[in-house]
Protein backbone atom coordinates (compact mmCIF):
# COMPACT_ATOMS: atom_id res chain seq x y z
CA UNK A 1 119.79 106.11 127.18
CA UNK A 2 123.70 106.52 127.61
CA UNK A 3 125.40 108.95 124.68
CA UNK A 4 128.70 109.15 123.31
CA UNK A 5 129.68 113.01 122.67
CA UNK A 6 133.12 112.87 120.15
CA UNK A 7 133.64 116.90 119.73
CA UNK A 8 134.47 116.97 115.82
CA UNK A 9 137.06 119.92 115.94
CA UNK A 10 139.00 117.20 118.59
CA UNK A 11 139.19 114.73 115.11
CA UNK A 12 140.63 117.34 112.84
CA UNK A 13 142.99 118.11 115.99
CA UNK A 14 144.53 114.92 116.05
CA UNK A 15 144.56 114.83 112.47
CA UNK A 16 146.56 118.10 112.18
CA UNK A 17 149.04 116.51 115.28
CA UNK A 18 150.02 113.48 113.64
CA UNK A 19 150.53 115.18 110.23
CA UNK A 20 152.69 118.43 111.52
CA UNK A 21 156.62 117.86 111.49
CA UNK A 22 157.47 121.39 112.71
CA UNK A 23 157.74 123.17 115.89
CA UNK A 24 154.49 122.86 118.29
CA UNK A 25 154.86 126.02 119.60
CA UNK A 26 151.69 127.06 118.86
CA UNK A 27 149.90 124.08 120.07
CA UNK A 28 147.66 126.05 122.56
CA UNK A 29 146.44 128.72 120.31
CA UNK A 30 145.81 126.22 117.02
CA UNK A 31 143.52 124.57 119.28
CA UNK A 32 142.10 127.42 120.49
CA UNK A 33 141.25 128.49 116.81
CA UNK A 34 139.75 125.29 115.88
CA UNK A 35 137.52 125.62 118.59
CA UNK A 36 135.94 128.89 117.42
CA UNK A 37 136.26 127.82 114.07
CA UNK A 38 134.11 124.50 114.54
CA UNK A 39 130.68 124.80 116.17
CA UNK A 40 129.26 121.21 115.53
CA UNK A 41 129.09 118.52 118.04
CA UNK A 42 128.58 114.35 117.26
CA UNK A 43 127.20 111.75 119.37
CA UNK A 44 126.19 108.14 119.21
CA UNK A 45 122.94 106.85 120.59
CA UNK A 46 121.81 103.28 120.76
CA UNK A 47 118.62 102.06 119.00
CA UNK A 48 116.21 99.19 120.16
CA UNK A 49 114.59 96.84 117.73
CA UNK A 50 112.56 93.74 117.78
CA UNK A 51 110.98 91.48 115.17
CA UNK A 52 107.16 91.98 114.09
CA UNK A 53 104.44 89.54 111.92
CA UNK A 54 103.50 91.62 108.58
CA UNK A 55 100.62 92.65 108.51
CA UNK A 56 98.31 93.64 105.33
CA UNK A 57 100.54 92.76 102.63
CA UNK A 58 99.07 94.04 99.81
CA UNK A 59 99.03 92.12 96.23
CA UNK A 60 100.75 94.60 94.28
CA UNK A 61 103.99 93.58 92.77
CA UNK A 62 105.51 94.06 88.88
CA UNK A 63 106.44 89.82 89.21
CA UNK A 64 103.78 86.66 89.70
CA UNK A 65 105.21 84.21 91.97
CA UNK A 66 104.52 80.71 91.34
CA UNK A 67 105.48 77.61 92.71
CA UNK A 68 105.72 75.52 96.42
CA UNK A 69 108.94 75.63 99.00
CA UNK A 70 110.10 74.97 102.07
CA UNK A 71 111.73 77.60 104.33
CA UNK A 72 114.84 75.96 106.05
CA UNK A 73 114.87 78.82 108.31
CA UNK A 74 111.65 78.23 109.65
CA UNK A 75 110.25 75.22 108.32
CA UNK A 76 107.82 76.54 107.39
CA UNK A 77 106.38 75.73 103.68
CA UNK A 78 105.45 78.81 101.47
CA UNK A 79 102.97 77.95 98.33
CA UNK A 80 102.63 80.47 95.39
CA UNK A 81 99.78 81.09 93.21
CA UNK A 82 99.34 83.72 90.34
CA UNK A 83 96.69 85.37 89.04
CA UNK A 84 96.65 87.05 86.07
CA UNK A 85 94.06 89.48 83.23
CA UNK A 86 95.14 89.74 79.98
CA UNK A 87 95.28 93.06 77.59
CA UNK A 88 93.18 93.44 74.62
CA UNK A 89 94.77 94.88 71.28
CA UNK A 90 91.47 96.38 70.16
CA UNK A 91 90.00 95.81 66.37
CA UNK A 92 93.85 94.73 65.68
CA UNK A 93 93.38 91.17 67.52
CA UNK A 94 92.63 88.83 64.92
CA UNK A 95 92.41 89.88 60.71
CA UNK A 96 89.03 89.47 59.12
CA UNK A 97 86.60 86.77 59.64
CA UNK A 98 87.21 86.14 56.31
CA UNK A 99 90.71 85.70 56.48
CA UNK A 100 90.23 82.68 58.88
CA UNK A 101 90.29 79.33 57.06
CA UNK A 102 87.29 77.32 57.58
CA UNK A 103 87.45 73.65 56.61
CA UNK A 104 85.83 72.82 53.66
CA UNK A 105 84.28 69.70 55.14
CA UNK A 106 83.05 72.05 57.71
CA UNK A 107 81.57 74.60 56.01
CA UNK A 108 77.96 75.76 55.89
CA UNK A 109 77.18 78.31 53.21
CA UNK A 110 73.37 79.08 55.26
CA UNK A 111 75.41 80.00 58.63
CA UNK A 112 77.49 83.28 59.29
CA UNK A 113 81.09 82.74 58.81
CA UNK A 114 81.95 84.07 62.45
CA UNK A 115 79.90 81.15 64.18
CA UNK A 116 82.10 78.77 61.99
CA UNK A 117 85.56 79.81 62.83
CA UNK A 118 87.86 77.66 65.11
CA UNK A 119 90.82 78.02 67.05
CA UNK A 120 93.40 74.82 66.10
CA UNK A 121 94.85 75.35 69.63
CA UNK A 122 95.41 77.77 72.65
CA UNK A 123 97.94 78.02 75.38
CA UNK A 124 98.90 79.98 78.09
CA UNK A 125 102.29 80.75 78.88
CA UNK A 126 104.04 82.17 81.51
CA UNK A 127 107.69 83.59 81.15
CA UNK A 128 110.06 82.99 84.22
CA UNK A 129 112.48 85.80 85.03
CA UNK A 130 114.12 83.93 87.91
CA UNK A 131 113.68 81.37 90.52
CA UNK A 132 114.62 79.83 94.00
CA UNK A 133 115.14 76.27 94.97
CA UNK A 134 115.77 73.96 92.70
CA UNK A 135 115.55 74.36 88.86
CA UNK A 136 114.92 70.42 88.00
CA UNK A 137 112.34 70.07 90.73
CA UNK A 138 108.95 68.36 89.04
CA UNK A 139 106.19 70.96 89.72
CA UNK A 140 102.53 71.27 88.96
CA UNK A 141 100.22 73.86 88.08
CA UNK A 142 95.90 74.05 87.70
CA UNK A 143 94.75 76.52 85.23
CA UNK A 144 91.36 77.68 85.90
CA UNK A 145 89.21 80.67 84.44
CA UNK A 146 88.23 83.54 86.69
CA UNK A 147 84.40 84.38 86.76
CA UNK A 148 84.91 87.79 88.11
CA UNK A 149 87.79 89.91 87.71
CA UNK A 150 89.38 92.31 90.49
CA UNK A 151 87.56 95.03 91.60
CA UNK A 152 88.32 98.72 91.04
CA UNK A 153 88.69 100.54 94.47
CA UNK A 154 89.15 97.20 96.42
CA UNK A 155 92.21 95.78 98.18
CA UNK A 156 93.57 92.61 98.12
CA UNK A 157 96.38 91.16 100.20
CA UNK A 158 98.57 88.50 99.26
CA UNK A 159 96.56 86.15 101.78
CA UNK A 160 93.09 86.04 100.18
CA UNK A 161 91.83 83.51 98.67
CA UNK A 162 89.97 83.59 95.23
CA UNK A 163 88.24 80.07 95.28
CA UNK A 164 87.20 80.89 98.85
CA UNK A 165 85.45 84.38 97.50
CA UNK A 166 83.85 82.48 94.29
CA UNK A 167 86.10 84.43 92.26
CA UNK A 168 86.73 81.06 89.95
CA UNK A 169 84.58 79.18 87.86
CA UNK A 170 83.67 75.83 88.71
CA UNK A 171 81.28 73.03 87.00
CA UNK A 172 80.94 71.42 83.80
CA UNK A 173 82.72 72.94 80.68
CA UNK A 174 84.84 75.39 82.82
CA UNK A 175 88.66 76.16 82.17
CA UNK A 176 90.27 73.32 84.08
CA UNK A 177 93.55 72.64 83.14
CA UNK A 178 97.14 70.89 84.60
CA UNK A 179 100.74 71.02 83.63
CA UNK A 180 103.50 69.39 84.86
CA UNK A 181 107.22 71.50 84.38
CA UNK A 182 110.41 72.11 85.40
CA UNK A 183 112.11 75.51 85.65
CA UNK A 184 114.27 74.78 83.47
CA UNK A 185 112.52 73.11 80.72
CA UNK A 186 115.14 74.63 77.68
CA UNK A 187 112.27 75.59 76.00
CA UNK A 188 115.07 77.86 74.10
CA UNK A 189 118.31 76.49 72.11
CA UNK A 190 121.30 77.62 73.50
CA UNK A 191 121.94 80.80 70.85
CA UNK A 192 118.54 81.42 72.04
CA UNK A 193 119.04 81.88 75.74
CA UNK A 194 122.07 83.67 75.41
CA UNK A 195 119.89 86.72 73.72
CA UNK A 196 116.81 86.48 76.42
CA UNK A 197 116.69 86.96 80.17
CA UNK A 198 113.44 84.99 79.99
CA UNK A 199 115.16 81.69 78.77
CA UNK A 200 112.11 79.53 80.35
CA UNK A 201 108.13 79.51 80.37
CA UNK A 202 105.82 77.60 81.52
CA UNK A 203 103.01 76.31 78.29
CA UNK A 204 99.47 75.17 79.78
CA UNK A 205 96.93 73.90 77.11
CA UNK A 206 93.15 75.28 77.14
CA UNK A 207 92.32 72.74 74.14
CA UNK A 208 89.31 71.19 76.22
CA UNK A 209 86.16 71.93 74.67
CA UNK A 210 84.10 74.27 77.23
CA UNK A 211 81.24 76.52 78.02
CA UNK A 212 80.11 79.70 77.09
CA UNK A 213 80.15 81.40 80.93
CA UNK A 214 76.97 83.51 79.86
CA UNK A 215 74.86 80.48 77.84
CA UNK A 216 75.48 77.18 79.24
CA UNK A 217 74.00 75.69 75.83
CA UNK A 218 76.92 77.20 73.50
CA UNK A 219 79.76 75.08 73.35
CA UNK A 220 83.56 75.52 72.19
CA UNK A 221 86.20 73.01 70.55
CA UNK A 222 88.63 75.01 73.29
CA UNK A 223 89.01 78.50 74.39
CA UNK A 224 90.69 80.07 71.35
CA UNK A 225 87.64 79.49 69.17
CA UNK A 226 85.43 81.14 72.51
CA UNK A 227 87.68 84.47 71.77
CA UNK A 228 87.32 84.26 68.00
CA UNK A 229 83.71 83.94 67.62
CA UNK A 230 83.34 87.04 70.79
CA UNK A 231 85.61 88.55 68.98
CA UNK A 232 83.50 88.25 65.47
CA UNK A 233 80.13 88.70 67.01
CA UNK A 234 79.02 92.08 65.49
CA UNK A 235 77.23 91.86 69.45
CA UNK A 236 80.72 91.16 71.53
CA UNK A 237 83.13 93.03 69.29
CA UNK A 238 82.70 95.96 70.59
CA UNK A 239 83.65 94.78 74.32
CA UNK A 240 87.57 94.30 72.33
CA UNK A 241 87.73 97.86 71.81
CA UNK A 242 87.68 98.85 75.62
CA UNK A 243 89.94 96.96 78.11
CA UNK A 244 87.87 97.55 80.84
CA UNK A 245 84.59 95.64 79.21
CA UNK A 246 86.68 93.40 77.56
CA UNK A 247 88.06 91.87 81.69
CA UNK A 248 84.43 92.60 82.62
CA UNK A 249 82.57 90.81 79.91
CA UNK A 250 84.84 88.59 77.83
CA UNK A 251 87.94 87.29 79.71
CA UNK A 252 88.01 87.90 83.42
CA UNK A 253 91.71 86.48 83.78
CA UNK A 254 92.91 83.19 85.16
CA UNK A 255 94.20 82.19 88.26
CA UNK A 256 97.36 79.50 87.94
CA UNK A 257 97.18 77.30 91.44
CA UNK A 258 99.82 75.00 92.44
CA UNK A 259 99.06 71.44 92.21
CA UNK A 260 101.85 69.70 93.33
CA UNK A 261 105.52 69.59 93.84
CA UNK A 262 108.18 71.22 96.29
CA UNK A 263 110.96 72.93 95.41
CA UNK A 264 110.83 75.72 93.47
CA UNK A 265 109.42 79.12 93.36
CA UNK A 266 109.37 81.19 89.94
CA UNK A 267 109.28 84.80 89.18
CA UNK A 268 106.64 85.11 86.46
CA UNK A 269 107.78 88.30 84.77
CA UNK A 270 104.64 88.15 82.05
CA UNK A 271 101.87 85.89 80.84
CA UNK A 272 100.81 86.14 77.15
CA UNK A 273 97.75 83.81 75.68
CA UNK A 274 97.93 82.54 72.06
CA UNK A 275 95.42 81.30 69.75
CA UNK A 276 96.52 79.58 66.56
CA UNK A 277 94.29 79.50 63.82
CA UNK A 278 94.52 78.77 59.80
CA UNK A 279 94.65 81.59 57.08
CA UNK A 280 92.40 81.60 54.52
CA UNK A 281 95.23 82.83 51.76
CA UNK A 282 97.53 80.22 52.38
CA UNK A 283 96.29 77.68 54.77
CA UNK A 284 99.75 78.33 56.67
CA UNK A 285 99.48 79.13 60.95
CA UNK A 286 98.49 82.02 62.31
CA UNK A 287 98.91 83.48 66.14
CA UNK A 288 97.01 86.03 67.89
CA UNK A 289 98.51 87.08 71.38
CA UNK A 290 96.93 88.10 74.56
CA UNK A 291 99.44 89.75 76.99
CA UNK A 292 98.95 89.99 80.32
CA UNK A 293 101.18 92.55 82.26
CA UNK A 294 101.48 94.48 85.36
CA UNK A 295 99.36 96.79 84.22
CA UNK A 296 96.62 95.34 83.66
CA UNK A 297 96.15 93.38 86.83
CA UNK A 298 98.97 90.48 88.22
CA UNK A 299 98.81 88.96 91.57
CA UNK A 300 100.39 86.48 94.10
CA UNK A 301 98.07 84.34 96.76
CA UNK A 302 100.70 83.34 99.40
CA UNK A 303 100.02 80.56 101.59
CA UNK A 304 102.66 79.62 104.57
CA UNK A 305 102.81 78.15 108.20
CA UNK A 306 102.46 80.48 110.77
CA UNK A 307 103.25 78.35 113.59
CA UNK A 308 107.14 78.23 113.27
CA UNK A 309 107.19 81.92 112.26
CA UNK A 310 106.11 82.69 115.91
CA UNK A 311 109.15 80.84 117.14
CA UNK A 312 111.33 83.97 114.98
CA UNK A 313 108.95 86.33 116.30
CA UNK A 314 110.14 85.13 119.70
CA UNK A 315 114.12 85.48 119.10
CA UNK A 316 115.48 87.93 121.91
CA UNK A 317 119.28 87.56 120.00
CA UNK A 318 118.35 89.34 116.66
CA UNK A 319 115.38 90.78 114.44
CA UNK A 320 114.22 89.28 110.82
CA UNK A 321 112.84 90.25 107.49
CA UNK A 322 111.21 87.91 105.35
CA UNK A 323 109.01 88.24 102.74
CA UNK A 324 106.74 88.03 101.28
CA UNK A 325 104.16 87.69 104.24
CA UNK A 326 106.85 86.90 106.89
CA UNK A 327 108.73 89.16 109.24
CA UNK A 328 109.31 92.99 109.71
CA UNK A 329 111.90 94.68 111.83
CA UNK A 330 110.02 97.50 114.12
CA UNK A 331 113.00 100.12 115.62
CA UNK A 332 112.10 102.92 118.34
CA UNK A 333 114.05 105.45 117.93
CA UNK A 334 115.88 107.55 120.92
CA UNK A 335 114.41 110.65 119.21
CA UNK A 336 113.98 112.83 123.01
CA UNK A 337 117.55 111.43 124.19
CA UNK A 338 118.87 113.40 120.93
CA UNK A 339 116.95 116.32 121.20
CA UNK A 340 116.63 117.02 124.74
CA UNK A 341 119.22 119.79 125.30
CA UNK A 342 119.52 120.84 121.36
CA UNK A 343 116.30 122.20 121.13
CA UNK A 344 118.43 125.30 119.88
CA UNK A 345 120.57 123.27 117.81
CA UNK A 346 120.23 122.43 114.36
CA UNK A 347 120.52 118.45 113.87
CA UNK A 348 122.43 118.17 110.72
CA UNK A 349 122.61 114.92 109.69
CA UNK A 350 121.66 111.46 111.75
CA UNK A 351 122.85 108.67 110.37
CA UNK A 352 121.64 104.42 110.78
CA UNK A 353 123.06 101.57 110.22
CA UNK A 354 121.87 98.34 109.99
CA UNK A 355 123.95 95.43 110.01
CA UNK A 356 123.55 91.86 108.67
CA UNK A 357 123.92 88.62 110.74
CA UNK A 358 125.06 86.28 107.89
CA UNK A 359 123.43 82.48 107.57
CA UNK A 360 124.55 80.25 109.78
CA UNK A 361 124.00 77.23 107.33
CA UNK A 362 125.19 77.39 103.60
CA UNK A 363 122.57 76.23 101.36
CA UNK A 364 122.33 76.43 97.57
CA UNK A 365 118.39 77.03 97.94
CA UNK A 366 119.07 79.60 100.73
CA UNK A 367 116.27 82.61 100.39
CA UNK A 368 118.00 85.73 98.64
CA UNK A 369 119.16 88.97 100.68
CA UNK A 370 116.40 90.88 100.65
CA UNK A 371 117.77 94.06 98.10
CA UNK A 372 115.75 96.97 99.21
CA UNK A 373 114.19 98.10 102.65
CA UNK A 374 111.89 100.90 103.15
CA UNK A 375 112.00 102.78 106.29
CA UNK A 376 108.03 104.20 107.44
CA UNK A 377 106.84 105.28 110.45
CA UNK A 378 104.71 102.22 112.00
CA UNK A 379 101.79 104.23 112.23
CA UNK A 380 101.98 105.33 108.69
CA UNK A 381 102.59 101.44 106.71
CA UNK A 382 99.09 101.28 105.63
CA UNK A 383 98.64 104.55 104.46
CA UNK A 384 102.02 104.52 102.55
CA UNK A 385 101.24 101.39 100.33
CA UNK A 386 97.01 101.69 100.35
CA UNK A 387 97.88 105.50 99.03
CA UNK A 388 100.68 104.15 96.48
CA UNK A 389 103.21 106.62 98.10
CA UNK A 390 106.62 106.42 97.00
CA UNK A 391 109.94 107.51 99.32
CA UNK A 392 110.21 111.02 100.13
CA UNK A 393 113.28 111.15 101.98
CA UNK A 394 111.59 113.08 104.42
CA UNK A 395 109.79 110.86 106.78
CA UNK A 396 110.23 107.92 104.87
CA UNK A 397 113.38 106.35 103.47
CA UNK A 398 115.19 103.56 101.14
CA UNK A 399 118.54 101.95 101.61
CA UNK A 400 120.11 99.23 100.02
CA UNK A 401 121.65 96.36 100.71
CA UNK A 402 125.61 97.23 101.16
CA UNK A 403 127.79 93.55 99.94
CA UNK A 404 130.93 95.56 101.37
CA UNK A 405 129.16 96.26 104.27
CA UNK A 406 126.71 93.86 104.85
CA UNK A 407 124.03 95.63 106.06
CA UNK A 408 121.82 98.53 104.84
CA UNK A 409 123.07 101.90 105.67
CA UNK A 410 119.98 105.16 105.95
CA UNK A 411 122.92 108.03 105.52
CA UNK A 412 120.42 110.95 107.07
CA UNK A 413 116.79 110.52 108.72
CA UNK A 414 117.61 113.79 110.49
CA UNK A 415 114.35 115.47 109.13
CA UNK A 416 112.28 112.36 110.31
CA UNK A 417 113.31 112.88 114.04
CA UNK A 418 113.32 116.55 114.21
CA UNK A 419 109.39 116.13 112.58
CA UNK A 420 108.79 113.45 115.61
CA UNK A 421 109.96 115.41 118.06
CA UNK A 422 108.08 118.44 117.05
CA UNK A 423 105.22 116.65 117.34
CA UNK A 424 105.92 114.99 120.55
CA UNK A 425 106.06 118.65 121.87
CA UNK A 426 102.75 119.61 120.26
CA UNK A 427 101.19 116.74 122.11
CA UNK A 428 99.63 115.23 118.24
CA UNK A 429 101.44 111.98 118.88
CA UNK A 430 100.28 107.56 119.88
CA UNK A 431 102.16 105.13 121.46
CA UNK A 432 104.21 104.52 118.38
CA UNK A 433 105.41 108.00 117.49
CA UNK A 434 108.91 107.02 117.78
CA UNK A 435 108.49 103.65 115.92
CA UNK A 436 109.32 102.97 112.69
CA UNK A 437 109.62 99.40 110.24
CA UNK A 438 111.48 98.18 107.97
CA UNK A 439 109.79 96.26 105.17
CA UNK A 440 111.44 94.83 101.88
CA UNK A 441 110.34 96.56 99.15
CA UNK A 442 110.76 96.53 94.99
CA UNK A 443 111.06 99.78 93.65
CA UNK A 444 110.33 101.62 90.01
CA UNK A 445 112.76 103.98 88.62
CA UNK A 446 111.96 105.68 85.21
CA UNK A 447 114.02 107.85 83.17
CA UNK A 448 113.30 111.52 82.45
CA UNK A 449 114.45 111.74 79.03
CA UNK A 450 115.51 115.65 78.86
CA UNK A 451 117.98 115.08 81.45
CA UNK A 452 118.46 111.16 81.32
CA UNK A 453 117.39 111.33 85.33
CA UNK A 454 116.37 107.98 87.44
CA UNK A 455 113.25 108.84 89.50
CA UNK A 456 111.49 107.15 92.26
CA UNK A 457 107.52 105.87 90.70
CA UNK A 458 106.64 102.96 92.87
CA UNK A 459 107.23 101.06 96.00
CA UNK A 460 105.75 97.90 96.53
CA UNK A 461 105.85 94.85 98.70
CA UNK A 462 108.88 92.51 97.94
CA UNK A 463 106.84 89.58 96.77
CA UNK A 464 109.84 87.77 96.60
CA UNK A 465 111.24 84.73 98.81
CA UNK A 466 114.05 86.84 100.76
CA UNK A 467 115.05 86.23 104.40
CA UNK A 468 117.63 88.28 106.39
CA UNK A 469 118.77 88.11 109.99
CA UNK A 470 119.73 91.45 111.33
CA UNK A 471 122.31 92.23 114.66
CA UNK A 472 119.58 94.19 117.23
CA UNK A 473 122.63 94.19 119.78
CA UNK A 474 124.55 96.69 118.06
CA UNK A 475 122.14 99.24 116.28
CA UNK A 476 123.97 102.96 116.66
CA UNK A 477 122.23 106.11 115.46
CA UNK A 478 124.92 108.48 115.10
CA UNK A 479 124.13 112.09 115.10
CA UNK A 480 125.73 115.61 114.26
CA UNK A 481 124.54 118.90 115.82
CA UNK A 482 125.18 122.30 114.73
CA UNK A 483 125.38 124.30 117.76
CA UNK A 484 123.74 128.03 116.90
């Protein structure tokens, strides 16, 4: 590959030139100062890239996505469905049995209270952070129960499918629900929104009378009054007080399918199940609230198109990334071109940019920028998300998306390509060992409170709907040596 050499001490020179108003006398010598003054060296080398599918996407994200759209970029349509398990708050989920108002007309004296209790009404509902597309856009949503929840210790990609695996109860008396919404439903008054980021959810009923999942012969008004009398059971009650037996043996989770509509995809930031019931005391409503949250389990089954993604694939003129199972950008870097002839050299800083081709069609339901991309080398991907690995900064990187500059800038992977090329010499290298890929990520910050520090706790796939052409013609790796 062809290199640019710019001696640094030749900058400063100029610099000095154009600034001095005196006598240049002493022209000759400054120079020859500067030159024993300033050892380093910088040079420019050129960078090859081309677009790649993604491959084992894995379903770990903070957000659900939920919803159906079409790509304009690619035509291709991308479909949304969340899964989600809820938390258990232990012996604090519902007050006494006999704090729960039975009707009189109801009432036996001869059976226990517990098998007597009911549930008025329960809903799910799922609070939207954000969304793409088109905010009015009719959409439709199945509720269904899960009859197994996820496994510890196995992997799931965004791909799999949970009906297909018998992950979801079917038959009579099963959780079977629909809802028809709109993003923006104004759930909220106005005063309201202004105080919450999460000024929309999404309500689905589970008021159909249904089965017990372990004795087909027990049946419940709706699902609420299921949880109460578990939850009463002197049997079940103790599967409340551990949130592992409570997924396994009470309430697997649910899995939230689209059912119809285009338009609109929603970040679910959190699901949270209510049961309403009737104190005793007063006879006035009572709640009882399920949360579900990242961490106890949420995921995202994508579905998409991949015939018109091969057609991106294809594109000789620039490189894509799309999430979330879309397109990465693979780069080879000229790591022997820089090295060759500095082996005694220290490489002090080697700096990438990455810049942006902007959309070549405004549209108001145009995917967003993708914010964050994560630098890896190709042969290390799986590894770095299976393993939960965040950004080290030392063979792996972050960079952001620059408005001013529009692109993403890595300031120094110097310590990645000195580590390649070490190992190139050692001989402990593939084919790839010069690759790397860039894949939108989210990222995790959390604070250290004795010093009020940001640090780095998770990486994950961008689940979101973000798309991003970038220029493969003009990818420059520039590069300064210390000469020793």
């Amino acid at each position: 590959m062809r290199q640019r050499f710019i001696p640094l001490y030749l900058f400063i020179y100029i610099l000095l030139l154009g600034s001095c108003t005196e006598s240049t006398d002493t022209i000759g010598t400054s120079l020859t100062d500067i030159e024993k003054t300033f050892n380093d060296t910088a040079a420019v080398y050129p960078v090859s890239s081309k677009s790649i599918k993604a491959s084992n996407v894995f379903a770990r994200s903070r957000n659900g996505y939920l919803g159906m759209m079409k790509d304009l970029e690619t035509d291709c349509y991308i479909t949304c469905n969340y899964m989600t398990q809820l938390r258990t708050m232990g012996d604090n989920q519902f007050p006494e049995v006999r704090s729960v108002h039975i009707k009189p007309e109801k009432y036996n004296p001869n059976i226990d209270r517990w098998k007597q209790v009911e549930a008025d009404s329960c809903w799910l509902e799922l609070y939207i952070q954000s969304f793409v597309g088109d905010s009015l856009s009719p959409m439709k949503v199945n509720l269904k129960e899960m009859a197994e929840p996820y496994k510890e210790g196995v992997t799931y990609y965004i791909d799999f499918d949970p009906e297909a695996l018998n992950m979801v109860r079917t038959g009579k008396g099963t959780v079977n629900s629909y809802m028809t919404y709109t993003t923006s439903n104004h759930v909220f008054s106005d005063a309201e929104r202004a105080k919450t980021s999460f000024a929309n959810y999404i309500s689905i009923g589970l008021n159909d009378s249904i089965y017990d999942k372990d004795d087909p012969t027990i049946k419940y008004n709706n699902y609420g009054t299921y949880l109460m009398r578990k939850y009463f059971n002197p049997d079940t009650h103790n599967y409340f007080l551990n949130q592992y037996n409570f997924t396994e043996k009470i309430c697997p989770g649910f899995y939230i399918k689209h059912a119809g509509g285009i338009g609109n995809i929603s970040t679910i930031y959190v699901a949270r199940l209510v049961v309403a019931f009737v104190s005793e005391v007063n006879e006035q409503p009572m709640y009882s609230a399920f949360a579900g949250t990242e961490e106890v389990v949420q995921r995202t089954y994508v579905e998409q198109d991949e015939t018109e993604l091969q057609k991106l694939l294809n594109n000789d003129q620039c490189t894509y990334i799309k999430s979330p199972d879309g397109i990465w950008t693979e780069l080879e870097l000229p790591v022997e071109d820089i090295m060759t002839g500095h082996e005694q050299d220290t490489l002090n800083t080697a700096r990438l940019f990455i810049p942006r081709v902007n959309n070549e069609f405004i549209n108001d339901y145009a995917f967003n920028v993708p914010k964050t991309l994560l630098m890896v080398p190709a042969d290390s991907v799986y590894n770095f998300f299976d393993k939960q690995q965040v950004a080290n900064f030392r063979n792996t990187y972050l960079a952001s998306y620059g408005s001013k500059t529009n692109g993403y800038t890595f300031n120094n992977i110097s310590i990645l390509i000195s580590n390649l090329y070490r190992k190139k010499q050692a001989g402990n290298v593939s084919e790839n060992w010069n690759k790397v890929v860039l894949i939108p990520v989210e990222t995790t910050y959390s604070t250290v409170s004795t010093t009020s520090t940001q640090v780095l706790t998770k990486v994950t796939h961008d689940m979101s709907m973000s798309s991003t052409k970038l220029n493969k013609n003009d990818l420059k790796l520039s590069v300064i040596y210390s000469r020793k």
